[in-house]
Protein backbone atom coordinates (compact mmCIF):
# COMPACT_ATOMS: atom_id res chain seq x y z
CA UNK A 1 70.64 118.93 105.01
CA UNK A 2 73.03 119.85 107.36
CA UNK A 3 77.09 121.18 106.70
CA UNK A 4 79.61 119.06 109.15
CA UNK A 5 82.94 121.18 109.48
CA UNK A 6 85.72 118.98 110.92
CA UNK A 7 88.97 120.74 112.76
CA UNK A 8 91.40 117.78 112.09
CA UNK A 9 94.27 116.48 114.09
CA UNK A 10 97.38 114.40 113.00
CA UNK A 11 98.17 113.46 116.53
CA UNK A 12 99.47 110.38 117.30
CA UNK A 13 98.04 109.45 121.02
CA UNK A 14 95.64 113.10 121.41
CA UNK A 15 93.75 113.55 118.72
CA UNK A 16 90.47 113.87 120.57
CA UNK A 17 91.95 116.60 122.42
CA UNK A 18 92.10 118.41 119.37
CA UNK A 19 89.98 117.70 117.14
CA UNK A 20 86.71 119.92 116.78
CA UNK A 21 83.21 119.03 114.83
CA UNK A 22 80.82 121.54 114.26
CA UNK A 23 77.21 120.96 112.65
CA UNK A 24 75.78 124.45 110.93
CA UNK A 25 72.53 124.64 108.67
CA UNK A 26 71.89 128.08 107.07
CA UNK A 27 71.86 130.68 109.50
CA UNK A 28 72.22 129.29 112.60
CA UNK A 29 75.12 126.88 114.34
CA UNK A 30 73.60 123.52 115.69
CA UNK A 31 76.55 122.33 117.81
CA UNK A 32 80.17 121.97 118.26
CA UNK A 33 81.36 118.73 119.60
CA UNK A 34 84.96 117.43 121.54
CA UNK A 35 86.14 114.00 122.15
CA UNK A 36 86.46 112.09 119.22
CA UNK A 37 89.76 110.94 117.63
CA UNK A 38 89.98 110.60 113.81
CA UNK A 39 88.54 107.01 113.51
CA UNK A 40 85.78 108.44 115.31
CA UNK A 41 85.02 111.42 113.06
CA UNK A 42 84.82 108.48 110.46
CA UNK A 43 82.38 106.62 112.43
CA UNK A 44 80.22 109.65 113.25
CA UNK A 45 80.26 110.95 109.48
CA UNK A 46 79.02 107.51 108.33
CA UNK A 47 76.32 107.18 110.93
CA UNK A 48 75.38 110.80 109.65
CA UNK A 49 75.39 109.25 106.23
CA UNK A 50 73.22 106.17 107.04
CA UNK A 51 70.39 109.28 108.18
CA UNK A 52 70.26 110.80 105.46
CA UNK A 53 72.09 113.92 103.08
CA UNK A 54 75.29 115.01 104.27
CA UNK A 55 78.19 117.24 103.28
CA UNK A 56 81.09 117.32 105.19
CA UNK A 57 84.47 119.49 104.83
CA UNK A 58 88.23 118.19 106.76
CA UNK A 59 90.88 120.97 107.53
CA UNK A 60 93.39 118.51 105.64
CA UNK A 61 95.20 117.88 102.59
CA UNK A 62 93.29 115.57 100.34
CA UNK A 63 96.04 114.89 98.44
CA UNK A 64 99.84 115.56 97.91
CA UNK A 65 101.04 117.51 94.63
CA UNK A 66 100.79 115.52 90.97
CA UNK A 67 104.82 114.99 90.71
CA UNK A 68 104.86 113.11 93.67
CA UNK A 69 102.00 110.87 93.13
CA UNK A 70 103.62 109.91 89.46
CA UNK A 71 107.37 109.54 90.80
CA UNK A 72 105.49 106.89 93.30
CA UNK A 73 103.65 105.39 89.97
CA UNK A 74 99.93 106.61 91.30
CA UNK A 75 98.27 107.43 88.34
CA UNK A 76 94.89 108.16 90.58
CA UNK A 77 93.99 109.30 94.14
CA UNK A 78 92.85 105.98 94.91
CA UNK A 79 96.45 104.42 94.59
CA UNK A 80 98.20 107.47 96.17
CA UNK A 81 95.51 107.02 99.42
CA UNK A 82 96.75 103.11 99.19
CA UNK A 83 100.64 104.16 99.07
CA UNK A 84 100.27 106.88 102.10
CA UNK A 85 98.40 104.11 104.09
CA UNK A 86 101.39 101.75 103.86
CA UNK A 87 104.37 104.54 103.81
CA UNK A 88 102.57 107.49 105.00
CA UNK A 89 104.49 106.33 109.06
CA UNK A 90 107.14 105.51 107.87
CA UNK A 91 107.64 108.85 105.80
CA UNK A 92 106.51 110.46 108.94
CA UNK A 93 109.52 108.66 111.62
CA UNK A 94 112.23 109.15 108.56
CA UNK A 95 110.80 112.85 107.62
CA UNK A 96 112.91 112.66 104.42
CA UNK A 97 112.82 114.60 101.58
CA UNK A 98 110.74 116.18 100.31
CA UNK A 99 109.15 115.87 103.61
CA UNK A 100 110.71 118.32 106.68
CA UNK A 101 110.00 120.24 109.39
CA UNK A 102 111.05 117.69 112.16
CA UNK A 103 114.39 117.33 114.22
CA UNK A 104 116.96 118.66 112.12
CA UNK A 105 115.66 118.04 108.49
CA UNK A 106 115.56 121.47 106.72
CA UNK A 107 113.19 122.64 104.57
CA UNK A 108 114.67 121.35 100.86
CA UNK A 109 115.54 123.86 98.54
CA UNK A 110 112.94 125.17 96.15
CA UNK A 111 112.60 122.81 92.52
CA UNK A 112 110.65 123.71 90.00
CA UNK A 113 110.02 120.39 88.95
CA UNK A 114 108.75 119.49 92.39
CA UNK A 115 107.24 122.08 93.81
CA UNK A 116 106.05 122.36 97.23
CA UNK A 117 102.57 122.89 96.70
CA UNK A 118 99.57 122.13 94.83
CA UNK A 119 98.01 124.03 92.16
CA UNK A 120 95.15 124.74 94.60
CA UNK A 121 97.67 125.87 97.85
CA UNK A 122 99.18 128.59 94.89
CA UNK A 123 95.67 129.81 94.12
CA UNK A 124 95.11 130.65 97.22
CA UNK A 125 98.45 131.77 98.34
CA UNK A 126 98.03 134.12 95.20
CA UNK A 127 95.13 135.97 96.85
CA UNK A 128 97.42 136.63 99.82
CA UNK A 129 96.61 133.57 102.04
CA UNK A 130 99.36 131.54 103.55
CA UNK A 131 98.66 127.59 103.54
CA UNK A 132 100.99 125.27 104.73
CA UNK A 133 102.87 122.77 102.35
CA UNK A 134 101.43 119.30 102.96
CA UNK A 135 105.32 118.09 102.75
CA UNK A 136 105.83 120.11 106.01
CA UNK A 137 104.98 117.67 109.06
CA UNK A 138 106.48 119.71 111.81
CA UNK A 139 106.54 123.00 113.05
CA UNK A 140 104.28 126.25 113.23
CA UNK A 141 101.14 125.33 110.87
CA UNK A 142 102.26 121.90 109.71
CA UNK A 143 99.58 120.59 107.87
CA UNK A 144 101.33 116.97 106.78
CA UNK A 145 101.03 115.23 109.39
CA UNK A 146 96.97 115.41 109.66
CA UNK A 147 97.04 114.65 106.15
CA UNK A 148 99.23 111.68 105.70
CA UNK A 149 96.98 109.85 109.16
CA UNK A 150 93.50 111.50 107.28
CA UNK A 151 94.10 109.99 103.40
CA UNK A 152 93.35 106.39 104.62
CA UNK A 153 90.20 107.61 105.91
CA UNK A 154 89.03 109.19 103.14
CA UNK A 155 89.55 105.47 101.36
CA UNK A 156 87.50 104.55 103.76
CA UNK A 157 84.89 106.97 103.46
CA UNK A 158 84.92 106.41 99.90
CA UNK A 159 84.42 103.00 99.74
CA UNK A 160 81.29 103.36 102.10
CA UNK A 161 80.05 105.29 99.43
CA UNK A 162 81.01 109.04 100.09
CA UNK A 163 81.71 111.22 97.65
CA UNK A 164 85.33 112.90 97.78
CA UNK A 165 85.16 116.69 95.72
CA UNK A 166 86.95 116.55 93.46
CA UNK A 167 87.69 113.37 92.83
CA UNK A 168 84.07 112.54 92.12
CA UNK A 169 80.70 114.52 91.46
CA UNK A 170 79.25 115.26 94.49
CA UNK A 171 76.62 112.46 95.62
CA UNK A 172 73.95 111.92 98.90
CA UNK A 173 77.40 112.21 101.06
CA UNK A 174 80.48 114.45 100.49
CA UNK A 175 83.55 115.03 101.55
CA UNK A 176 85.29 118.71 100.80
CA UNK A 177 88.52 120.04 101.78
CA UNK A 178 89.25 123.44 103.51
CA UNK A 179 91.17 125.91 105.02
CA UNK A 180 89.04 127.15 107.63
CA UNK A 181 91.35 130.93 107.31
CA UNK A 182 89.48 131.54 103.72
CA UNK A 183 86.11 131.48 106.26
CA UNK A 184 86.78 133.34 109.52
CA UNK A 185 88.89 136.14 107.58
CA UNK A 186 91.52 138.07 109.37
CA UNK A 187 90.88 137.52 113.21
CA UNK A 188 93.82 136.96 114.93
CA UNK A 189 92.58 133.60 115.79
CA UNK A 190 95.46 132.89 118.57
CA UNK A 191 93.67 135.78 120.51
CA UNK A 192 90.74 134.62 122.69
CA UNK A 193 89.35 138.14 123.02
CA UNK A 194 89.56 138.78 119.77
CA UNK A 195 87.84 134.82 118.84
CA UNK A 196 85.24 136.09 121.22
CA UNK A 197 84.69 139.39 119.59
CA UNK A 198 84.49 137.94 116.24
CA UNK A 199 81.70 135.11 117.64
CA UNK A 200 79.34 137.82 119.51
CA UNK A 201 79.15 140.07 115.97
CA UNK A 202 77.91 137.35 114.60
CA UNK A 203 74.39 136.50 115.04
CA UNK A 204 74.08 132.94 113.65
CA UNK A 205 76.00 131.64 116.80
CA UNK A 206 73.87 131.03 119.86
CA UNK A 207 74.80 132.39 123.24
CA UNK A 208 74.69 128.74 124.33
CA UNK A 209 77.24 128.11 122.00
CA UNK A 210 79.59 130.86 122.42
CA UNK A 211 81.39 129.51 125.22
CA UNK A 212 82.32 126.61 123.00
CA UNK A 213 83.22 128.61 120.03
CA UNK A 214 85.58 130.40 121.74
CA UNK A 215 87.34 127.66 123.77
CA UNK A 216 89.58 126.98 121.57
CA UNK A 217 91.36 128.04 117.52
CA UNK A 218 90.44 124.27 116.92
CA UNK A 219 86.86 125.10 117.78
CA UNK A 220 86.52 128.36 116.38
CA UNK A 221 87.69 127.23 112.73
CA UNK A 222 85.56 124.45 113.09
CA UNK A 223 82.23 126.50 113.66
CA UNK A 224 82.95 129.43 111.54
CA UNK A 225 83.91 126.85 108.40
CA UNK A 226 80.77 124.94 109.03
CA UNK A 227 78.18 128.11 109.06
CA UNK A 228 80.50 129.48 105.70
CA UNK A 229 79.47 125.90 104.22
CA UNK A 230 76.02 126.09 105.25
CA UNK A 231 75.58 128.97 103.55
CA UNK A 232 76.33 127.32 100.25
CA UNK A 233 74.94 124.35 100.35
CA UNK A 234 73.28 124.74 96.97
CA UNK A 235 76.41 124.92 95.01
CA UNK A 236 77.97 122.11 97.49
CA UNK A 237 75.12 119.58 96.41
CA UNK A 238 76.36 120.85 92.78
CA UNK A 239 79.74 120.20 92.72
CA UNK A 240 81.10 118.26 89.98
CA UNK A 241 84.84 116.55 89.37
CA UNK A 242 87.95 118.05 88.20
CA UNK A 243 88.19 117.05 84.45
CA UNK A 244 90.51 113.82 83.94
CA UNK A 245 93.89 114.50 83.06
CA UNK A 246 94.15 118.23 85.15
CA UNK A 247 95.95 118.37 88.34
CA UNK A 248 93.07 118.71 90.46
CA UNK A 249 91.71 115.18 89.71
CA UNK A 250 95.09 113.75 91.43
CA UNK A 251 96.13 116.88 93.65
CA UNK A 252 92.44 117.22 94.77
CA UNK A 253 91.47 121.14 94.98
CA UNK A 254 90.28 123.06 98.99
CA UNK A 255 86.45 123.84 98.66
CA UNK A 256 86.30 128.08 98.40
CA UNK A 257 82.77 129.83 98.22
């Protein structure tokens, strides 16, 4: 079994510019591949699928936080993944509250009774990390905008008979969300000497690959996520869903070792 770490892209017309796929089984980094836009990624990870055991792990935002997905009436991921794929656009040209973070919408102010992130995003922001809001779809880090254009694919993926943790027990194919900064650490990763630094201590990534690695953040996230989740593959094929009723079962919940 291998681990399939995808660096994502919400780009509207250059997504295969950006986005990264890296393949990883314990130990040692298989490949990291350019070129393919997001309906591609689909393609691929269901052609991976067809061959046998896979799990795979997007840089996105499975989900958007609980309050949301009631005020919309989605009592399940399945009908917020059907609302995004007919508003998600439109929310995305309007960028209206809560949404921000193009032209001149400001960031609303904070509310507890709508808060800005998911129970998972505050876990991790607790143990000093700094994820993005999946409201914010422009700007430094935005994370929205990937993750309004990668929902619908998940419903895709889904109905082809993938497994989305933690929505459902993990299965033959999986789908996991991360954030690849919980895997590569503290690297500045904007700096490509210190990317390449960081990829020759590490002896799991070939000198073929290096070059690759190192090309790009996109690239870099991609491969280092992808060897963290081949490491763990174990307690990937053991994963198991978020109890009904808790916020992870609508909010969905990033994948941490």
């Amino acid at each position: 079994m291998e681990a399939i770490a995808i660096d994502w892209s919400g780009d509207a017309r250059a997504a295969h510019r950006r986005i990264r796929v890296a393949t990883a089984r314990p130990g040692r980094l298989l490949a990291v591949r350019a070129g393919l836009d997001r309906a591609g990624v689909a393609d691929l990870l269901l052609e991976r699928a067809a061959s046998g055991p896979v799990v795979a792990g997007l840089d996105f935002s499975f989900a958007l936080p609980a309050w949301f997905a009631r005020e919309h009436g989605c009592g399940d991921v399945a009908a917020l993944w059907e609302l995004v794929g007919r508003e998600g656009e439109r929310w995305l040209r309007e960028c209206r509250p809560p949404f921000w973070g193009r032209g001149a919408t400001p960031r609303p102010p904070a509310d507890p009774a709508r808060p800005r992130f998911r129970v998972t995003e505050e876990a991790v922001r607790a143990d000093g990390l700094t994820p993005t809001s999946t409201f914010q779809i422009g700007g430094a880090g935005a994370v929205g905008t990937g993750s309004l254009r990668g929902m619908p694919h998940l419903a895709r993926l889904r109905a082809a008979g993938f497994a989305v943790w933690p929505f459902d027990d993990a299965g033959p194919a999986t789908l996991v969300e991360i954030y690849p900064r919980v895997h590569t650490g503290l690297v500045v990763k904007r700096s490509p000497a210190a990317r390449r630094g960081a990829v020759r201590a590490d002896p799991r990534i070939p000198a073929a690959l290096r070059d690759d690695v190192v090309a790009s953040e996109d690239a870099f996230d991609a491969a280092v996520s992808a060897l963290a989740m081949a490491e763990h593959l174990d307690a990937l094929r053991s994963l198991r869903a978020a109890p009904p009723g808790s916020a992870e079962a609508i909010e969905g919940a990033l994948w941490r070792p």
